[in-house]
Structures are given as structure tokens and as C-alpha cells.
Protein backbone atom coordinates (compact mmCIF):
# COMPACT_ATOMS: atom_id res chain seq x y z
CA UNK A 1 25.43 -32.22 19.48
CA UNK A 2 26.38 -35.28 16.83
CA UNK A 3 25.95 -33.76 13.43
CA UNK A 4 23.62 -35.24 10.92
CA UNK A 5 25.08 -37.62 8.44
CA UNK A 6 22.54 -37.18 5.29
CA UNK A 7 22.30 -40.30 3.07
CA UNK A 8 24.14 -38.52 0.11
CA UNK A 9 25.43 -34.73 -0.47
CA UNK A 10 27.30 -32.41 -2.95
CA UNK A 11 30.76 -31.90 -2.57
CA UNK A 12 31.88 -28.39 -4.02
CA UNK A 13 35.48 -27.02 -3.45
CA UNK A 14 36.24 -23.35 -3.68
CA UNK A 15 37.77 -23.90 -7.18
CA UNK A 16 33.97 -24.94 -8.42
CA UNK A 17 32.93 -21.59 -6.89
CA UNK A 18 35.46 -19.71 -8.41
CA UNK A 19 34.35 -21.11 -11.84
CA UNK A 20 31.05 -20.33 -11.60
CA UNK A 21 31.43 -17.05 -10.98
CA UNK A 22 33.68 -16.35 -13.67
CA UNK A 23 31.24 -18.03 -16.20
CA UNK A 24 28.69 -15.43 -14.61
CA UNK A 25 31.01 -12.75 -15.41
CA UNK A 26 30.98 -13.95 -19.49
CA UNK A 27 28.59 -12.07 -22.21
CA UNK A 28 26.56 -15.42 -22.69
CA UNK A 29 25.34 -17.35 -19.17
CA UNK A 30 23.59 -19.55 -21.12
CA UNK A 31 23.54 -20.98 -24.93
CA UNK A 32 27.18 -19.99 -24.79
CA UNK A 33 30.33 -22.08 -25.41
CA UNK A 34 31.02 -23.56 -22.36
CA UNK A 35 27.73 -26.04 -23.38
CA UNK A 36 30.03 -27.03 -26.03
CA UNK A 37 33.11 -27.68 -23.90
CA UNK A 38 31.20 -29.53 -20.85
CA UNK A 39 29.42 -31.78 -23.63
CA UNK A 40 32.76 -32.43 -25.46
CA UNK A 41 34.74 -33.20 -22.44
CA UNK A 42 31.27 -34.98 -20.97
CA UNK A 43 32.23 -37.19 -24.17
CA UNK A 44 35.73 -37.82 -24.01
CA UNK A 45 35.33 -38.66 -20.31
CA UNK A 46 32.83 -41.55 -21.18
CA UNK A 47 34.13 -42.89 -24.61
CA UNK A 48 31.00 -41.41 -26.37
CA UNK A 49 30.64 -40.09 -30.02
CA UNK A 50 28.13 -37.35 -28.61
CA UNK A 51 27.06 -35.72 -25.06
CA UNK A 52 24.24 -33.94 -25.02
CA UNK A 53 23.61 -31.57 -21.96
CA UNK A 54 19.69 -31.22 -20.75
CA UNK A 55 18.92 -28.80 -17.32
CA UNK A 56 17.79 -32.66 -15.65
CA UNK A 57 18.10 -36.45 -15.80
CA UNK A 58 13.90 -36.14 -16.21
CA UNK A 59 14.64 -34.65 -19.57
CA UNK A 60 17.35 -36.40 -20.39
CA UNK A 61 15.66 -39.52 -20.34
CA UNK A 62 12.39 -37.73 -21.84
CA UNK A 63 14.71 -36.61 -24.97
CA UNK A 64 15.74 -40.05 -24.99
CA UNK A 65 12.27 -41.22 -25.35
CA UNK A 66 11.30 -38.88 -28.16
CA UNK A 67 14.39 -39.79 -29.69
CA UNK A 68 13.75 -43.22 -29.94
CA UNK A 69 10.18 -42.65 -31.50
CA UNK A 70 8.41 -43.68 -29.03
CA UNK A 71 4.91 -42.31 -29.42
CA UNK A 72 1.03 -44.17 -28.79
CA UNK A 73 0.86 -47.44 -29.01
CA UNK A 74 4.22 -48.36 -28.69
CA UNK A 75 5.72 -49.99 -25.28
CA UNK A 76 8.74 -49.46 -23.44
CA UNK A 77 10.60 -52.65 -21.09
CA UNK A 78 11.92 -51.40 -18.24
CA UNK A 79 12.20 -51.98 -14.66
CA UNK A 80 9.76 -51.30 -11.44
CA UNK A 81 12.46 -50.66 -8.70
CA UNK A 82 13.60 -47.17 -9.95
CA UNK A 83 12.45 -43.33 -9.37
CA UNK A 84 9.80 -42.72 -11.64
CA UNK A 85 10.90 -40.55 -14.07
CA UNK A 86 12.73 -44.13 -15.77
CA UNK A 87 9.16 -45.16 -17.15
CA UNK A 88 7.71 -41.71 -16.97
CA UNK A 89 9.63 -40.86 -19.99
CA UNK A 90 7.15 -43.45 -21.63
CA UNK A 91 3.84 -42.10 -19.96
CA UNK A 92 5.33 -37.85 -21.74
CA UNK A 93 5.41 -39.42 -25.26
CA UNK A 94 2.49 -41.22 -25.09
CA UNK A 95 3.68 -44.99 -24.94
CA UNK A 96 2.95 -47.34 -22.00
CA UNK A 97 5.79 -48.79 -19.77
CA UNK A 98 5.61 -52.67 -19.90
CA UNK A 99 7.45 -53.52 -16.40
CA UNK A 100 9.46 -56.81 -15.85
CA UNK A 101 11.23 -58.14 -12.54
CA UNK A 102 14.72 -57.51 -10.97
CA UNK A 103 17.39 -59.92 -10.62
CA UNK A 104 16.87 -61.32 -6.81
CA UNK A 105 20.23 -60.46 -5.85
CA UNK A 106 21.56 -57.38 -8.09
CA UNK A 107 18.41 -55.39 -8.19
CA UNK A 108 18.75 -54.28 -11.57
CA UNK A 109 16.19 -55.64 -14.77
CA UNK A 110 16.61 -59.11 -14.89
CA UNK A 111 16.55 -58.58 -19.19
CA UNK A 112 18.05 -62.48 -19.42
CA UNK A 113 14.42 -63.48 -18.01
CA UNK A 114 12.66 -60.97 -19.42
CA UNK A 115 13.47 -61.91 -23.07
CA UNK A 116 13.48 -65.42 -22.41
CA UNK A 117 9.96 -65.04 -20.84
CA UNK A 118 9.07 -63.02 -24.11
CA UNK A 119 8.23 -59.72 -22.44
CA UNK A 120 10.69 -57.59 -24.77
CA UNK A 121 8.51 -58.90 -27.65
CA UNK A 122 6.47 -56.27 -29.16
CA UNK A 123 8.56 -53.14 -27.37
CA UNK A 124 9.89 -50.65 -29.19
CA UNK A 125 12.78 -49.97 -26.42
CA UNK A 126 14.09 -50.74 -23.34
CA UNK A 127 15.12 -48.40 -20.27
CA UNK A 128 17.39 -50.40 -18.17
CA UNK A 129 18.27 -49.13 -14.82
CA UNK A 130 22.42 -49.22 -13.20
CA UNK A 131 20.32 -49.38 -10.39
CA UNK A 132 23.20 -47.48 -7.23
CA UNK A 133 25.50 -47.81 -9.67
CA UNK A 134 25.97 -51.50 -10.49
CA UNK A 135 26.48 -52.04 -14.45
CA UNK A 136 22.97 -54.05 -15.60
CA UNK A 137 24.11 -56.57 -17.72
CA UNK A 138 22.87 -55.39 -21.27
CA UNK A 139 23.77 -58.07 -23.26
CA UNK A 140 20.35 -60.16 -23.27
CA UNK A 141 19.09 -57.42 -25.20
CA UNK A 142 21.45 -57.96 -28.57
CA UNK A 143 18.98 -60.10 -29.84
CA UNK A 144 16.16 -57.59 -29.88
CA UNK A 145 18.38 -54.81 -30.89
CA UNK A 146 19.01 -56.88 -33.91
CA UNK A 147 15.36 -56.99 -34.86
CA UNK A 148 15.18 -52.96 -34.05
CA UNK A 149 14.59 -52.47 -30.44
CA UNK A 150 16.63 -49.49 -29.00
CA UNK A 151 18.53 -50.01 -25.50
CA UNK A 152 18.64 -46.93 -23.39
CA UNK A 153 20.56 -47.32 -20.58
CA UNK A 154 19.51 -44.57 -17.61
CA UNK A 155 22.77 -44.84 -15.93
CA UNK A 156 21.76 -41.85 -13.51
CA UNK A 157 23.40 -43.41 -10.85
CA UNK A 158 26.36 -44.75 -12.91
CA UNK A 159 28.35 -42.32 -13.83
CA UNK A 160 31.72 -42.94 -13.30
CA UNK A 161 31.64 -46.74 -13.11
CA UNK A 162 32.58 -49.55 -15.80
CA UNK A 163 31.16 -52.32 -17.64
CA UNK A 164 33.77 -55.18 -18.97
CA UNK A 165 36.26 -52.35 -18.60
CA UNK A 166 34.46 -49.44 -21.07
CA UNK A 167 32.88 -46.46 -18.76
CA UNK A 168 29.07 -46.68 -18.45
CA UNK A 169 27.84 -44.38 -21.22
CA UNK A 170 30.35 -45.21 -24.10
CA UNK A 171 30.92 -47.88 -26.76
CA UNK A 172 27.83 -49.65 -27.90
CA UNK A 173 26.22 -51.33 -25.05
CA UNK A 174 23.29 -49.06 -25.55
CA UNK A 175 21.95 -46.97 -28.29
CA UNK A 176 21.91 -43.99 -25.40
CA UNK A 177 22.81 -43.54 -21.84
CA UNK A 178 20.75 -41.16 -19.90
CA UNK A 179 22.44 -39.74 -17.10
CA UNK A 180 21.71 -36.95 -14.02
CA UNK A 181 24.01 -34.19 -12.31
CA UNK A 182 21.72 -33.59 -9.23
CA UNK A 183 23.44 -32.56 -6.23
CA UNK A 184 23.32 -36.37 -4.38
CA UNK A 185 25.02 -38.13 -7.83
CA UNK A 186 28.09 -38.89 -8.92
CA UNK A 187 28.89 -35.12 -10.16
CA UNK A 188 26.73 -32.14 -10.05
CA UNK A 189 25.64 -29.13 -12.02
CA UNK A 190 23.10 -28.21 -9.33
CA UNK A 191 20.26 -29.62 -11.70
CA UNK A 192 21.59 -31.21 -14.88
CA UNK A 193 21.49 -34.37 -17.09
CA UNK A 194 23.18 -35.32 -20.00
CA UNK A 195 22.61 -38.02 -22.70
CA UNK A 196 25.51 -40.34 -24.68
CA UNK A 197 25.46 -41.91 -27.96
CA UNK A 198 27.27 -43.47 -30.23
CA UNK A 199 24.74 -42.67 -33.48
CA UNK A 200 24.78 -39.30 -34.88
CA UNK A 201 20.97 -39.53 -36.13
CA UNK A 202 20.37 -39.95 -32.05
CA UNK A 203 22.53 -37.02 -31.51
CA UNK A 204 20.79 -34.84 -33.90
CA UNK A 205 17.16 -35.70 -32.47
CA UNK A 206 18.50 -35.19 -29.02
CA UNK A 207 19.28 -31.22 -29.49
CA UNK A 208 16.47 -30.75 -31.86
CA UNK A 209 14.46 -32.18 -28.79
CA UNK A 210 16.02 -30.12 -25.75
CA UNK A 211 15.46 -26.71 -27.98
CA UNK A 212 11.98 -26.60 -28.94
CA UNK A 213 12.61 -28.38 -31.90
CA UNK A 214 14.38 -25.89 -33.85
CA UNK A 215 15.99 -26.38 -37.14
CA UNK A 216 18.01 -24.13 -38.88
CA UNK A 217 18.62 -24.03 -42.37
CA UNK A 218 22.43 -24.56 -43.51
CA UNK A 219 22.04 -22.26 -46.53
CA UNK A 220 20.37 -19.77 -47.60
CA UNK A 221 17.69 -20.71 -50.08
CA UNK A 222 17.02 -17.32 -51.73
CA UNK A 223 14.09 -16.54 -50.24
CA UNK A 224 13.45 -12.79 -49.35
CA UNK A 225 11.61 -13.53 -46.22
CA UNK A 226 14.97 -15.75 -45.14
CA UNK A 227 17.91 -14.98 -43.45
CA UNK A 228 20.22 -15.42 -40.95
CA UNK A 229 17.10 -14.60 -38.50
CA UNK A 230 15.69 -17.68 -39.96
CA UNK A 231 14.57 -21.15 -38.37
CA UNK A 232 11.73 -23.70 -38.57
CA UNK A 233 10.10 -25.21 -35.37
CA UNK A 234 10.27 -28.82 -37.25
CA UNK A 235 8.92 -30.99 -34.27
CA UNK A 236 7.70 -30.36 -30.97
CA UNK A 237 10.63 -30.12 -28.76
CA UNK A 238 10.97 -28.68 -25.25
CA UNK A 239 13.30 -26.05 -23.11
CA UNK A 240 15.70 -28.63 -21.68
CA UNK A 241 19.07 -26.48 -22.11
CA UNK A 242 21.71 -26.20 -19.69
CA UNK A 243 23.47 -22.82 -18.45
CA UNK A 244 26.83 -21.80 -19.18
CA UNK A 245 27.73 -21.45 -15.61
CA UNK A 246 26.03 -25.00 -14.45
CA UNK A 247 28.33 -26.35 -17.31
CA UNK A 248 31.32 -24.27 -15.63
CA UNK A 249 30.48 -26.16 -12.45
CA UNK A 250 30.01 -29.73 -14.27
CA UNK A 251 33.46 -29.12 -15.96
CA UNK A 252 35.64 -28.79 -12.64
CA UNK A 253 33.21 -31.37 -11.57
CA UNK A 254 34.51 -33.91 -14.11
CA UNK A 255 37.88 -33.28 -12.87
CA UNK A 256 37.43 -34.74 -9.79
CA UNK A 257 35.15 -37.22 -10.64
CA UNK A 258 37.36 -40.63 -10.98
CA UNK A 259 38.59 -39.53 -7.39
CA UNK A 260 34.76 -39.29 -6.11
CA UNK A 261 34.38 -42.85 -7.60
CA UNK A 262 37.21 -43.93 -5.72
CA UNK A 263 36.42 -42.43 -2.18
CA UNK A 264 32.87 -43.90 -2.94
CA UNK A 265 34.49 -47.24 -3.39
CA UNK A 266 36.18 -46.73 -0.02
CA UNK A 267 33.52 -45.94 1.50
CA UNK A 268 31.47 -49.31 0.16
CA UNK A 269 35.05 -51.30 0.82
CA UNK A 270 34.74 -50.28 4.48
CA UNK A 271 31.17 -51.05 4.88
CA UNK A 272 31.86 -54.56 3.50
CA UNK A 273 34.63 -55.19 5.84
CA UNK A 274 32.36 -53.61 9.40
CA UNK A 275 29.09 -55.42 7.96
CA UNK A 276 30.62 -59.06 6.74
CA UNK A 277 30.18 -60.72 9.97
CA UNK A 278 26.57 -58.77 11.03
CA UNK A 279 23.57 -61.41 11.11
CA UNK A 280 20.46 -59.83 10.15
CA UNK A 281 21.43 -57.76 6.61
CA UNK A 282 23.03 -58.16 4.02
CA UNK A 283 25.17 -56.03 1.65
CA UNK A 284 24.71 -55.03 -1.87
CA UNK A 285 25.70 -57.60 -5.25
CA UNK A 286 29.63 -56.28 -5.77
CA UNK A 287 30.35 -55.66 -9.15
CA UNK A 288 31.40 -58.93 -11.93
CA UNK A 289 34.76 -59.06 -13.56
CA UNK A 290 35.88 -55.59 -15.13
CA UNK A 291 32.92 -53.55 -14.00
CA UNK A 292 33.45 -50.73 -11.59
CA UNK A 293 30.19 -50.00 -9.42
CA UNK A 294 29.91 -46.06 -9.37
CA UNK A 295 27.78 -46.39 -5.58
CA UNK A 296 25.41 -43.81 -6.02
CA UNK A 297 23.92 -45.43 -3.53
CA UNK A 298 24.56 -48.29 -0.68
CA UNK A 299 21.84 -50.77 -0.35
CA UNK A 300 21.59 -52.84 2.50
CA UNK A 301 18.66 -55.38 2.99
CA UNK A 302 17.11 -57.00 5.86
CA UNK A 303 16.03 -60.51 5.33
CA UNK A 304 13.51 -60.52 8.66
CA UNK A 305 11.33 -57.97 6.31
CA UNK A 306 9.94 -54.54 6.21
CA UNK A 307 9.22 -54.46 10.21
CA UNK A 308 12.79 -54.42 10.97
CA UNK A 309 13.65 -52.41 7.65
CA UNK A 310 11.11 -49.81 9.31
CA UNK A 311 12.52 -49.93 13.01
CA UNK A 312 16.32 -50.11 11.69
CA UNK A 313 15.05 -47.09 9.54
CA UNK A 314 13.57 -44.64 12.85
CA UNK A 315 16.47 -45.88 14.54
CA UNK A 316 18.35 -44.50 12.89
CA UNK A 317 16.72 -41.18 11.97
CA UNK A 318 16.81 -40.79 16.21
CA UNK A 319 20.35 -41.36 15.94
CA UNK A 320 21.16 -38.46 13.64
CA UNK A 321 21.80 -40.34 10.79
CA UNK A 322 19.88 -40.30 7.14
CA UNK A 323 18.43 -43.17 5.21
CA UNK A 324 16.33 -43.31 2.10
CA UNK A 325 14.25 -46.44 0.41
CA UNK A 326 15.23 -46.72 -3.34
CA UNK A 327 12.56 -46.94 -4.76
CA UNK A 328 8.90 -47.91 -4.23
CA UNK A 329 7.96 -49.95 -7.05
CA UNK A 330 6.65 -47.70 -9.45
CA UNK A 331 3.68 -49.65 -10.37
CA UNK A 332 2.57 -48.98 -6.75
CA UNK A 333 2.18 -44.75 -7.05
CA UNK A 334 -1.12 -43.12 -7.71
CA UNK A 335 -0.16 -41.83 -11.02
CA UNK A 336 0.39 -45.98 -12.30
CA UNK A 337 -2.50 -47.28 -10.25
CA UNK A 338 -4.97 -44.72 -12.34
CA UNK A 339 -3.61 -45.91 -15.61
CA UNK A 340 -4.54 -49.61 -14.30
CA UNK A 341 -1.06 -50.40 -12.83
CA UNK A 342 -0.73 -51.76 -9.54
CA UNK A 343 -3.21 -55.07 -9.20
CA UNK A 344 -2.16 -58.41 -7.82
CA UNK A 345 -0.53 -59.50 -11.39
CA UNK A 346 1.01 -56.54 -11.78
CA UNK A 347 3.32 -57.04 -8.68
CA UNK A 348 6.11 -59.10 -9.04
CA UNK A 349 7.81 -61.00 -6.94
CA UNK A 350 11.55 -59.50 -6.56
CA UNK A 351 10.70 -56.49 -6.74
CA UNK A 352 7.91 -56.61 -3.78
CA UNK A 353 10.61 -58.70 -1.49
CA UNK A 354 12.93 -55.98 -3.01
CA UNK A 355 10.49 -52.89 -2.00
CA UNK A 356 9.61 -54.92 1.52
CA UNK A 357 13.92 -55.70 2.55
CA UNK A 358 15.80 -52.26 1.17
CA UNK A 359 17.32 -49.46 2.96
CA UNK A 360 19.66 -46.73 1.68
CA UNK A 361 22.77 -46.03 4.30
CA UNK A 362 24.49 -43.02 3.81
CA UNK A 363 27.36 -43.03 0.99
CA UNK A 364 29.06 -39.87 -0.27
CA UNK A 365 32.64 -39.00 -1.16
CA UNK A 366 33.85 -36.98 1.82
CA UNK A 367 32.52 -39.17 4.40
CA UNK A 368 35.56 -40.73 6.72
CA UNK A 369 35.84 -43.83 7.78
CA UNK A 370 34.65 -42.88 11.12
CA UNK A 371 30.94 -42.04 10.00
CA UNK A 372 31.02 -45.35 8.22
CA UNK A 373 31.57 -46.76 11.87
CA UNK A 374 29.51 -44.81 13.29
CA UNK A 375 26.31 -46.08 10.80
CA UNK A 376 27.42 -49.72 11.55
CA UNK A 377 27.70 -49.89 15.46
CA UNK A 378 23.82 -48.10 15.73
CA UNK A 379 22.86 -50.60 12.57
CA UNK A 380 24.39 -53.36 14.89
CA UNK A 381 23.21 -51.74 18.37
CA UNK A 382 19.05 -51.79 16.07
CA UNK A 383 19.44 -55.09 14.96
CA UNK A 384 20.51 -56.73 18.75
CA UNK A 385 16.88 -55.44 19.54
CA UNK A 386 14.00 -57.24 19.72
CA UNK A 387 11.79 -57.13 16.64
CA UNK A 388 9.18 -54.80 17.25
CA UNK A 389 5.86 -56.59 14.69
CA UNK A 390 3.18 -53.37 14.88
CA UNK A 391 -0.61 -53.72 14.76
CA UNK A 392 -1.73 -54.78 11.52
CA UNK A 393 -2.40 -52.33 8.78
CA UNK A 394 0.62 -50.47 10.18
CA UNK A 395 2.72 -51.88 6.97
CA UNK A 396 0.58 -51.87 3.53
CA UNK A 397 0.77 -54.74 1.10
């Protein structure tokens, strides 16, 4: 029987294991010290100031949010092709995602456009997408940042990649970089996020946030109903901590990360090479200069539309091997369309030719070259078929 080939998956030696279970063995499995070490070595690893650890990317880039001072009746520029929880993080602090279009070839927020076409005026902040890994060009956004915009960059699927030479989540592209540890990304704690900074105000607000919003007092004021016991719920926070033993795992994890980065290379190299000559799709935008794409994900797109995307998809699936579609625009979901997202002027055009060409192929580190062949001959074998048009109202506008 040909085993399944999933479109991404964990890869966890015995020596993670064996960490984990010591940190279970500790006095403190969680609010302990490894948080400490995982965020300080989380920091050295990117170039940051601060890392600050949160139990998922959701509430990293939630935190993020809140951090930023977002809050009603303030608007947030970011991008439609993306999971959700990139403009959701607007929708939990009460602020209203203003989307803009993707570059046609990149995918990620075309931000040159969207300042030039003036849709970054009025927004308190932007949440620009690495979208699979690729480094978004962040500089159109200096100009706003100069007037007081904030930049967050969710680089959930960038870990471990480069832009003009400086890893994704340090030096001052962006005010903070939101990032996830779920089991299909770059690392993993299991469930896990983590946000980078350069500004220590950002830094404070971000583990006031993840903690319920607890302050402690640095001295004792006298008071006879104080003490060491003592703390202040200041703002409204949330329980967004990391354990000690996920942060065991996401240390040995960080280990091996610039090798994952490089077997995920491989992996994209040798797709390249099997798919340069293939009529019918296309590969992903390779990375400018001195980035390094992280390849979260690999994502292919068929010209001829989303009839073939669909049949290339089951195909496939019948074949034994896993694909995804990253993302449905997220002006398109139920949760935009009853907050009066989703009309005709609210779809734009990349990102519908975007949401109608796309298809996830299967990228993770320990894959050999021989499931990358494998993916490309049934791609090849799907795409020497006849186009198969269903009835209509089979594929949705």
C-alpha cells in the first residue's frame, strides 16, 4: 500500500522527547525558567531585542494587536490571501481590517500599491503576511511608519528565512513579528507562537497582555494590605502563556532549525528543477537578492483556472498524496460577509485569480527526493488529461 504523503508534518527526534520529559520531571511545568531560556534563545536566534512566548500564533498576533492600540474605530491594512486569524486580530480588539491586493506574482501585500493607492491612509497598523515563507517587501511602509503607523509583520510561515540578509523577525523592518510553532511550521512546540521586537515599550505590553494583564509593583509602597502577594490587574489581558515543557521542545527545536530551512530549500530546489519544463503550472516567486524563503509552504498555480486546480487537487488525494489551498480570501468567510465584507468591490482582483489558480504540494523537511518525484510524475500524469469543465454552479464565484 503507497503511504500517504501529507502536505506538511512535524519532525520530532528522540532527543526532543527526551527533553520534554525531563522538563516534566522539574518542580515548575509551566511559568518556570525554561520560558525565559526558549524566549532568550528565540531572540538571539532572530536578531531581536525581545521574544515573547504565547501558547499560539492566534495570540501572538492578538497580543500584537492590543499592543499596538488598536481598539474601535481604528483600521488595520493587511492582506486577504492569509488564514484568518492575520485580520482576526483586528475583529478581538475591536478595529476593522481594511484589506488591499497581493502582488500578482509573489502573493504577498502588494504595500508599494497599497500606499501609493492611499489605502494605508487613515490605519493605525499594518499586518503584512511572509505569505509560505517569502520575505514581503516592507519597505513601502517607512513612510507611514514615519507619520506613526506600526508594521507588524506575521511571519508565521517565515521563520527561519531572511530579508536583505537579517532573519525575518529581527532588526527594524517591523515594529513586531508575529510568529507560530504549530506542528506543520517551521519549528514546533505542539501549539505555540512567539512575538519579536525591537522596542521595549512593545515588549512590556506584550507580557502584560499574554498574563491577564498583571502588573506587579517593583517596591513595596508601605501599605499594610501590600506585599509580596501583591499585584494589580492594570488592563485586560488574556491566558496566552506557554509551558515549560512546550518551551523544552521549542528549544531542541531551534537547534535544528537552520537545517529544516535547508532540507526545505532542497526540497523547493528539486521541485524547481522536475517542474521547469511542465506546461500547465507554474512555480512559486523565488526569493530577491539576500532573502532566504523559509517554504512553509510550496505553491504551485494553474493558469487554465480553478477546474483544473480542482481535478489536479482529487487527483491527487486518489493518489495518496495531500494538498491544501492557502487561503480562501478572507473577505469571502461567513464571519467577514456578516460584518459587510465580501460584495463585488470588496473582491479584488489578484487575490480572486490568486484564490481561483493555487494549490499547496506537499513540503516538509524529511521528505526525500523520491516523494518530490513521486508528486511531480502524478501532477504531470493530471495535467496530460483532458480538462474536465463540471456543470455550472459546481465552482462558486
Amino acid at each position: 500500500m503507497t503511504e500517504f504523503l501529507p502536505y506538511g508534518r512535524q519532525d520530532i527526534s528522540e532527543e526532543d522527547v527526551a527533553a520534554v520529559a525531563d522538563a516534566l520531571r522539574r518542580p515548575l511545568i509551566t511559568q518556570g525558567p525554561l520560558v525565559d531560556e526558549f524566549e532568550a534563545a528565540f531572540a538571539q536566534a532572530t536578531g531581536a531585542r525581545h521574544a515573547v512566548a504565547f501558547a499560539n500564533g492566534t495570540g501572538a498576533l492578538h497580543a500584537a494587536a492590543a499592543a499596538a492600540g488598536l481598539g474601535p474605530g481604528d483600521e488595520l491594512l493587511t492582506t486577504p490571501v492569509s488564514f484568518v486569524a492575520s485580520s482576526n486580530c483586528a475583529l478581538f480588539v475591536g478595529a476593522r481590517p481594511r484589506f488591499a491586493d497581493i502582488e500578482p506574482v509573489g502573493a504577498n501585500l502588494d504595500l508599494r500599491a497599497a500606499v501609493d493607492g492611499g489605502l494605508a491612509e487613515g490605519t493605525r497598523a499594518c499586518v503584512a503576511v511572509s505569505l509560505a515563507g517569502l520575505p514581503v517587501d516592507l519597505g513601502p511602509l517607512l513612510p507611514a511608519r514615519a507619520a506613526g503607523l506600526l508594521a507588524i509583520e506575521d511571519g508565521c510561515h517565515a521563520l527561519g528565512g531572511r530579508r536583505n540578509g537579517v532573519p525575518i523577525g529581527g532588526g527594524d523592518s517591523a515594529d513586531m513579528t508575529t510568529f507560530s510553532l504549530h506542528p506543520v511550521k517551521a519549528m514546533t512546540t505542539g501549539e505555540g507562537g512567539m512575538v519579536t521586537t525591537h522596542r521595549d515599550d512593545l515588549a512590556d505590553a506584550l507580557r502584560e497582555f499574554r498574563t491577564h494583564g498583571i502588573r506587579r509593583p517593583d517596591t513595596d509602597d508601605g501599605d499594610v494590605l501590600h506585599g509580596p502577594w501583591h499585584y494589580d490587574v492594570a488592563t485586560l489581558g488574556f491566558n496566552y502563556r506557554l509551558t515549560d515543557f512546550q518551551c523544552a521542545l521549542g528549544l531542541r527545536q531551534l537547534e535544528r532549525l537552520p537545517a529544516f530551512i535547508k532540507e526545505r530549500n532542497r526540497v523547493a530546489a528539486r521541485y524547481r528543477e522536475l517542474l521547469a519544463n511542465v506546461e500547465g503550472v507554474s512555480a512559486p516567486a523565488e526569493p530577491k537578492g539576500d532573502d532566504v524563503h523559509a517554504y512553509h509552504l510550496f505553491v504551485v498555480r494553474f493558469p487554465e483556472g480553478a477546474h483544473r486546480r480542482r481535478q489536479i487537487a482529487l487527483g491527487l488525494r486518489e493518489a495518496g498524496i495531500g494538498t491544501q489551498l492557502h487561503y480562501i480570501p478572507i473577505y469571502r468567510h461567513g464571519v467577514y460577509r456578516d460584518r459587510g465584507y465580501g460584495g463585488e468591490a470588496d473582491r479584488l482582483p489578484e487575490a480572486e485569480r490568486y484564490y481561483r489558480e493555487a494549490l499547496t504540494l506537499p513540503m516538509f523537511p524529511a521528505m526525500r527526493d523520491s516523494d518530490v518525484d513521486r508528486v511531480v510524475t502524478e501532477l504531470r500524469r493530471l495535467l496530460a488529461a483532458p480538462l474536465i469543465t463540471e456543470p455550472a454552479g459546481t465552482v462558486r464565484a
